[in-house]
C-alpha atoms as a PDB file:
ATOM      1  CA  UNK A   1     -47.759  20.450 -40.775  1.00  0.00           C
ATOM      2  CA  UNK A   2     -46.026  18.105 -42.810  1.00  0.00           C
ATOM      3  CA  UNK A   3     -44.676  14.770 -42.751  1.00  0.00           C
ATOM      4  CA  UNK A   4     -41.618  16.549 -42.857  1.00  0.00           C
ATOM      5  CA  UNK A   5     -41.626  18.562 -40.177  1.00  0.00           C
ATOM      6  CA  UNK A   6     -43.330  15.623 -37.667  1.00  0.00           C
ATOM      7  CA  UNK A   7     -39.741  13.821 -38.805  1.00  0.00           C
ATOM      8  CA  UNK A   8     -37.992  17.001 -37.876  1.00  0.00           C
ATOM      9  CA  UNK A   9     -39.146  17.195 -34.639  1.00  0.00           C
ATOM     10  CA  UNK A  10     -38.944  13.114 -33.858  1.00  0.00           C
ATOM     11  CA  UNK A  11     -35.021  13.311 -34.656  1.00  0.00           C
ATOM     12  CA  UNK A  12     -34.874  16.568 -32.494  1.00  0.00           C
ATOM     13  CA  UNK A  13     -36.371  14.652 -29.777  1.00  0.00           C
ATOM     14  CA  UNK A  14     -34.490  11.565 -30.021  1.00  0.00           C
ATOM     15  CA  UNK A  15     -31.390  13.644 -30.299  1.00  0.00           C
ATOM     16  CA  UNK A  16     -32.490  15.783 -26.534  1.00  0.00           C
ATOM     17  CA  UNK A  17     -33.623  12.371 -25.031  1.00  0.00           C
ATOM     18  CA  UNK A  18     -30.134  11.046 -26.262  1.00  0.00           C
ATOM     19  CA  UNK A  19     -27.695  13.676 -25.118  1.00  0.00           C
ATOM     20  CA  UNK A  20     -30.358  13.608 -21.609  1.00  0.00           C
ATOM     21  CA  UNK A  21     -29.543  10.450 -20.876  1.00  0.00           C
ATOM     22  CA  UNK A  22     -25.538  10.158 -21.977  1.00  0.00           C
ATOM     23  CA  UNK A  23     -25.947  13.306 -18.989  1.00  0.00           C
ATOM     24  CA  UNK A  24     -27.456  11.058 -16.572  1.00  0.00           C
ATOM     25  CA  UNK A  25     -25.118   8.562 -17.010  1.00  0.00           C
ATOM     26  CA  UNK A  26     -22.221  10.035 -16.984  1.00  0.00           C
ATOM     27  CA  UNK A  27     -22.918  11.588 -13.433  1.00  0.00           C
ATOM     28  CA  UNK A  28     -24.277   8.232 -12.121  1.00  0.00           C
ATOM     29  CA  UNK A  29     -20.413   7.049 -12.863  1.00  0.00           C
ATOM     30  CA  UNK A  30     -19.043   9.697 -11.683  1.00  0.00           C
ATOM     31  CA  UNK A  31     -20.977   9.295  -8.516  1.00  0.00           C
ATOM     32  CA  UNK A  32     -20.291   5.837  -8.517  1.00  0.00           C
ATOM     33  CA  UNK A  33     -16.540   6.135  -8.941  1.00  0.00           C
ATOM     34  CA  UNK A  34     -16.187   9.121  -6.498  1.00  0.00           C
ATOM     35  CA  UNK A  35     -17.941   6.717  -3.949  1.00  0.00           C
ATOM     36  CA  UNK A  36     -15.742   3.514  -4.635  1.00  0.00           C
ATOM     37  CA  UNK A  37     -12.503   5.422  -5.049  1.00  0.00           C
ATOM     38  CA  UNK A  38     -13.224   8.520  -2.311  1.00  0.00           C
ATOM     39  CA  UNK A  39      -9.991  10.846  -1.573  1.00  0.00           C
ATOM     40  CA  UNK A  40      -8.202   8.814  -4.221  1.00  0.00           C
ATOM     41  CA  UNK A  41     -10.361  10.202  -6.833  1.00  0.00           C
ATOM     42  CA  UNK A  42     -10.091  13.637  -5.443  1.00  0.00           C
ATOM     43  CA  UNK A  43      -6.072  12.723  -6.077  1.00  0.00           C
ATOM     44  CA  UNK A  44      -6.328  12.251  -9.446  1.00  0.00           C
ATOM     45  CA  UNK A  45      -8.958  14.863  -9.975  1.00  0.00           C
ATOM     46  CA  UNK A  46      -6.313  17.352  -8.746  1.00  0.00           C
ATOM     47  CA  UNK A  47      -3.649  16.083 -10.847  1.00  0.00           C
ATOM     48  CA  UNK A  48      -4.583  15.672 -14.036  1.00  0.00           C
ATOM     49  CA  UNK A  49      -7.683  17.983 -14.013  1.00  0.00           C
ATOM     50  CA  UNK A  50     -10.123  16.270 -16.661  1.00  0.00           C
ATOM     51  CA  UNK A  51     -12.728  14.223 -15.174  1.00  0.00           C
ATOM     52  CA  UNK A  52     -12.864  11.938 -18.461  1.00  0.00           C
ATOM     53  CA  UNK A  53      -9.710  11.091 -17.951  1.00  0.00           C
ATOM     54  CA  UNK A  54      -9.155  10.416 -14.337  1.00  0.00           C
ATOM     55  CA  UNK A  55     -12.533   8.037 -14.583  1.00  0.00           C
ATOM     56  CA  UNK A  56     -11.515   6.317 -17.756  1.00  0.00           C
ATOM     57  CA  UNK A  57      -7.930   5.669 -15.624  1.00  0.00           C
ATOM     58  CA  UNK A  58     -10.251   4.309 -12.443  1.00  0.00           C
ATOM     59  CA  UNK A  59     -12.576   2.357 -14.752  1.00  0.00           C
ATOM     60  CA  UNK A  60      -9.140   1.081 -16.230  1.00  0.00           C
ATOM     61  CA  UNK A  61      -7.969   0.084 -12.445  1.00  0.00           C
ATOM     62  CA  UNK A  62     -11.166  -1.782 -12.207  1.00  0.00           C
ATOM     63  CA  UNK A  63     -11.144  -3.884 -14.945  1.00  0.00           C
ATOM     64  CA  UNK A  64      -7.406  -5.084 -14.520  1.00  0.00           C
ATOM     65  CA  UNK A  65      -8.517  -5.701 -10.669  1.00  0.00           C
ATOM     66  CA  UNK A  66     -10.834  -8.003 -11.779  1.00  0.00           C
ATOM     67  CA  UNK A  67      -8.472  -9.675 -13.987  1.00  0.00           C
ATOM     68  CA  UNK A  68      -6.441 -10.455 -10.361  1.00  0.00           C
ATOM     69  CA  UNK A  69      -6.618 -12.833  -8.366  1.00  0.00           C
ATOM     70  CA  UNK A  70      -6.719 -11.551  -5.044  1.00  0.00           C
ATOM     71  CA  UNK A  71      -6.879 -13.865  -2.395  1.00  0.00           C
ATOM     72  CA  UNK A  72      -7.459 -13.588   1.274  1.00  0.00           C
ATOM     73  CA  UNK A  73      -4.931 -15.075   4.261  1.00  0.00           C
ATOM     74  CA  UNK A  74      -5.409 -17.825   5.998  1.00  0.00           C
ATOM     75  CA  UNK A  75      -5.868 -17.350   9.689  1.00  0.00           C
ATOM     76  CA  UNK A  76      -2.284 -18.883  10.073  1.00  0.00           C
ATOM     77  CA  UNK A  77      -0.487 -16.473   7.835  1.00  0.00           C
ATOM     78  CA  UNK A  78      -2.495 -13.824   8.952  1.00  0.00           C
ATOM     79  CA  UNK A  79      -1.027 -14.690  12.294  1.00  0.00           C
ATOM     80  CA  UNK A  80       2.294 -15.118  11.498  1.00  0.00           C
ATOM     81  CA  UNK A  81       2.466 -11.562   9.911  1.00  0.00           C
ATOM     82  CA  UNK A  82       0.484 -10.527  12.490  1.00  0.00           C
ATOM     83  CA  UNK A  83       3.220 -11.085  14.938  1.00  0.00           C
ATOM     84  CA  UNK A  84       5.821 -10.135  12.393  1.00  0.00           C
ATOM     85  CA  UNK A  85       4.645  -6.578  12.312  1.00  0.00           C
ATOM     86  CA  UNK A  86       5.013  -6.122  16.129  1.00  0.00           C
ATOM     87  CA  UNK A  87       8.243  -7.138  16.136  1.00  0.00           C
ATOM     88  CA  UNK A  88       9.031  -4.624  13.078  1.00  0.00           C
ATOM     89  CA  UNK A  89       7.255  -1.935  15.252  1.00  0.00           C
ATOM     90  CA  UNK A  90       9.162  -2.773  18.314  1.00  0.00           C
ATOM     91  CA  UNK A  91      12.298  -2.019  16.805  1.00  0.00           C
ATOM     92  CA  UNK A  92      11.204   1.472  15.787  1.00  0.00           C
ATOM     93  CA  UNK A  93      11.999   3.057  19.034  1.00  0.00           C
ATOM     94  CA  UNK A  94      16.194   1.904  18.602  1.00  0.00           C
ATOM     95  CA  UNK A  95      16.157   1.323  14.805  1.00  0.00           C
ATOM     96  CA  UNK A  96      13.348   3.780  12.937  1.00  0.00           C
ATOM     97  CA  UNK A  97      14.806   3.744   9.345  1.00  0.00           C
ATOM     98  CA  UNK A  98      15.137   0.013   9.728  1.00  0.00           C
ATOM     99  CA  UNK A  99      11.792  -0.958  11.246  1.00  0.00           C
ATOM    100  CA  UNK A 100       9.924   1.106   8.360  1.00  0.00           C
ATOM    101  CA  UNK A 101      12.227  -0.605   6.083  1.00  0.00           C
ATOM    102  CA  UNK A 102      11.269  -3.668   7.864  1.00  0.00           C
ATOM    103  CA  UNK A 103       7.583  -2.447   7.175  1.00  0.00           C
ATOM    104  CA  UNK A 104       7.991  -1.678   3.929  1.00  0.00           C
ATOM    105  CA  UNK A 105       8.748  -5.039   2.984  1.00  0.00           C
ATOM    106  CA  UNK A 106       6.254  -6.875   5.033  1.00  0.00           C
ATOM    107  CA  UNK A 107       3.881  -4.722   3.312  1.00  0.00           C
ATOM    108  CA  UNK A 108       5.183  -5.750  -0.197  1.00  0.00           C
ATOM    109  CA  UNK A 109       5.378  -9.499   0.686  1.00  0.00           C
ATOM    110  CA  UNK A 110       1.872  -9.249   2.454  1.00  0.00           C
ATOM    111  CA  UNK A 111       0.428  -7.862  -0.989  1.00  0.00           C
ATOM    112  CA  UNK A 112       2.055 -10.721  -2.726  1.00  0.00           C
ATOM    113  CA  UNK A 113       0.666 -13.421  -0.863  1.00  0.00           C
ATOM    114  CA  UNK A 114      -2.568 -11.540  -1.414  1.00  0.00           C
ATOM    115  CA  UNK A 115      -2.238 -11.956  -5.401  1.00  0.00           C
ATOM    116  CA  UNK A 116      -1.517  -7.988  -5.548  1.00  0.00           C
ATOM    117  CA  UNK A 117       1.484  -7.933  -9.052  1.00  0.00           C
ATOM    118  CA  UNK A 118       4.548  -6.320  -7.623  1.00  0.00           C
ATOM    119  CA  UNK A 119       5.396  -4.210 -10.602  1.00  0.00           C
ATOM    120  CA  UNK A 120       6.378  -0.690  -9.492  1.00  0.00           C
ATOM    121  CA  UNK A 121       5.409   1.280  -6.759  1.00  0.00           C
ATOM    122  CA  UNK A 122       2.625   3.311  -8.716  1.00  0.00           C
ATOM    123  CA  UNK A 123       0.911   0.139  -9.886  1.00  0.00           C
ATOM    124  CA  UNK A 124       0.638  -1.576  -6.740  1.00  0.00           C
ATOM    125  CA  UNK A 125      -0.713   2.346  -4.907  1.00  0.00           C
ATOM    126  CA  UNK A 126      -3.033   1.790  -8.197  1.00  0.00           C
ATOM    127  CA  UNK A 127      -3.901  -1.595  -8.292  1.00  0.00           C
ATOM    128  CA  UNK A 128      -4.634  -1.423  -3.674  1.00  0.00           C
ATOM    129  CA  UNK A 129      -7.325   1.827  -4.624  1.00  0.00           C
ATOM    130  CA  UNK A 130      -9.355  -0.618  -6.115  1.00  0.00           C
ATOM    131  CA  UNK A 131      -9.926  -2.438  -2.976  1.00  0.00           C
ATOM    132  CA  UNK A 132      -8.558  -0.320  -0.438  1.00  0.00           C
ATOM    133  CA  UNK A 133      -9.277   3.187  -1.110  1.00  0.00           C
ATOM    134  CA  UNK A 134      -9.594   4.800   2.266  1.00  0.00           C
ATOM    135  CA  UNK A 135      -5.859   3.733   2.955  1.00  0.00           C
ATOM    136  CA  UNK A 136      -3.862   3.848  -0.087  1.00  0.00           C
ATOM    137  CA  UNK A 137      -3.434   7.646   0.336  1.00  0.00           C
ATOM    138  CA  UNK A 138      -1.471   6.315   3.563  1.00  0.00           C
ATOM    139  CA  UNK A 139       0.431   4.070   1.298  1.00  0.00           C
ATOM    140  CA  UNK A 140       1.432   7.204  -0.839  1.00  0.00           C
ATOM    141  CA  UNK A 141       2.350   9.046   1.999  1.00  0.00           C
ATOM    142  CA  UNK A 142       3.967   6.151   4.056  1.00  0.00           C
ATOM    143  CA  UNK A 143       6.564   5.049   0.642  1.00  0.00           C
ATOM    144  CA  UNK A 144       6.830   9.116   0.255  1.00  0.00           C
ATOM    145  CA  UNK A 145       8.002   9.553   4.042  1.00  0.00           C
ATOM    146  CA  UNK A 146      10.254   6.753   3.659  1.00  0.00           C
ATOM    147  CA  UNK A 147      11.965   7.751   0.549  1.00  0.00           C
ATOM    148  CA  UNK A 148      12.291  11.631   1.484  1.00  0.00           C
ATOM    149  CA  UNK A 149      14.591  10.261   4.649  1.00  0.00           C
ATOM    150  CA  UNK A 150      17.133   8.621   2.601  1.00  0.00           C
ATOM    151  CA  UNK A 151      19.164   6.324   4.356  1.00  0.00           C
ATOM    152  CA  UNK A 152      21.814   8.471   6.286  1.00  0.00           C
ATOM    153  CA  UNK A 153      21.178  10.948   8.842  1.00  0.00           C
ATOM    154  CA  UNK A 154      19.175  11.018  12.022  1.00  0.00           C
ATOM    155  CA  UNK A 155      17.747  14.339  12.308  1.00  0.00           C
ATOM    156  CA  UNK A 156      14.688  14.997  14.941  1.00  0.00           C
ATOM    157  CA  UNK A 157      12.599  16.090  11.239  1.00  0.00           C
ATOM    158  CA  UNK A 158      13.703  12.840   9.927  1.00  0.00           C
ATOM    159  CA  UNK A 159      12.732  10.472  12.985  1.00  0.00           C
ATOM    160  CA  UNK A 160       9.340  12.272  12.805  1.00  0.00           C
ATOM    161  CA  UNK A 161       8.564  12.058   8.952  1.00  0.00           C
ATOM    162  CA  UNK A 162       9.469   8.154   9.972  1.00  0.00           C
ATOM    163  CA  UNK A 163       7.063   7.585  12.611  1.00  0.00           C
ATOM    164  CA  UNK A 164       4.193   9.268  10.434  1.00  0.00           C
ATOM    165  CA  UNK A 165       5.622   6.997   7.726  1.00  0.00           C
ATOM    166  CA  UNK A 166       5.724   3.743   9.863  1.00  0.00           C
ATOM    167  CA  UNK A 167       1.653   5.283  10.999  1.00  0.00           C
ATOM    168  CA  UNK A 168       0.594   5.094   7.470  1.00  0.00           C
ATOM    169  CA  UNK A 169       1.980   1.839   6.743  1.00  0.00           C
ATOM    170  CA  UNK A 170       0.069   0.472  10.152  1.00  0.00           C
ATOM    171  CA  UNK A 171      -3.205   1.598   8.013  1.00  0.00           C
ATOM    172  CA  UNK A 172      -2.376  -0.611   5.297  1.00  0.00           C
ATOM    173  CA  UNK A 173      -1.273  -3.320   7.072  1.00  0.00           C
ATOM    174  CA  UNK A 174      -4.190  -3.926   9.085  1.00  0.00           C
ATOM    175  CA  UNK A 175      -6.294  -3.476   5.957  1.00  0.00           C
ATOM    176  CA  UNK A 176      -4.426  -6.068   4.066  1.00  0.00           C
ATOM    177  CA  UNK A 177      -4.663  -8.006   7.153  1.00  0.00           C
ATOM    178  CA  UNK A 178      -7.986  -8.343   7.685  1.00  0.00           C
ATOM    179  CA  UNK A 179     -10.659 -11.233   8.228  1.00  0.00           C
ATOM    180  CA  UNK A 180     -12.676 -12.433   5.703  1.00  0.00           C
ATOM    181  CA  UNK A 181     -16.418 -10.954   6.279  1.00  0.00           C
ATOM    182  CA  UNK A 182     -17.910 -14.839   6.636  1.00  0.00           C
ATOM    183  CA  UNK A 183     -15.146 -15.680   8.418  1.00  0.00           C
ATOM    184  CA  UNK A 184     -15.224 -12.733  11.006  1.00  0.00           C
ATOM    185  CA  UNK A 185     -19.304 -13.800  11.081  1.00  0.00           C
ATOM    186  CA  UNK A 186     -18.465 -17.724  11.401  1.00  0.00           C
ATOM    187  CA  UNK A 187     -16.129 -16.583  14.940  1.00  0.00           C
ATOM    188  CA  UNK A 188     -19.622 -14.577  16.019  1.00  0.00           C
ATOM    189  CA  UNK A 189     -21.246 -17.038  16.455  1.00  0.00           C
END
């Protein structure tokens, strides 16, 4: 054999070793996103039905979150909402469409204290996945509940799609809320 063919078959193997290991990677991020992202990346999956483009959006989530500055509560705030919420959720019974109003809007002002941008509704359900992914499905579904009541009316179908929405907001809320890991560790001990 020639010199020729020895090149042949190097640049045949570099090309299989190549397209091998642009294979490996790309299911090591998908892997990697499904795990970070979970039902939310099903979500998208769903929707838009190209992989490529629903982990180019996620990668695209991840980058701007690091951009943010997201900041945890201090234990005061944390308190005050804390006792804010129950006194949202006690008015549920007597008020529904007004207590998930009521935590609607905690929920927006507890993401801006946190650093979350308040653009539109999509971009904050977006820009929570990042760090929240198990509940922002039951942010979807909590602003989706609320919206599909309206604000008139007080059917028995409409009190109940209000409870689950007030149920999916809870989720959030005590996601958002949470301790700090080193500080949950510094009250351990």
């Amino acid at each position: 054999m020639g010199p020729e063919v020895w090149i042949v078959i190097a640049v045949i193997a570099l090309v299989v070793i190549g397209v091998a290991a642009y294979f490996v990677w790309a299911n090591r991020r998908t892997e990697r996103l499904k795990e970070q992202f979970g039902s939310e990346y099903d979500r998208m999956l769903d929707e838009r039905e190209d992989r490529r483009v629903v982990e180019s959006e996620l990668e695209e989530r991840r980058a701007r979150r690091e951009e943010l500055d997201i900041r945890p509560l201090d234990p005061a705030t944390r308190q005050r909402y804390s006792s804010q919420w129950k006194d949202v959720q006690a008015r549920f019974v007597d008020e529904p469409r007004a207590a998930v109003r009521g935590a609607d809007e905690l929920l927006t002002t507890v993401m801006r204290d946190r650093g979350y941008p308040m653009d539109d509704f999509e971009q904050r359900a977006a820009d929570i996945s990042v760090d929240h992914p198990q509940v922002v499905e039951n942010y979807r579904s909590g602003h989706g509940a609320f919206e599909r009541t309206g604000t008139t009316g007080s059917t028995e179908d409409s009190t109940e799609e209000l409870r689950r929405a007030f149920v999916h907001y809870r989720a959030l809320f005590a996601e958002l809320l949470e301790e700090p890991a080193d500080e949950r560790l510094q009250q351990a001990r």
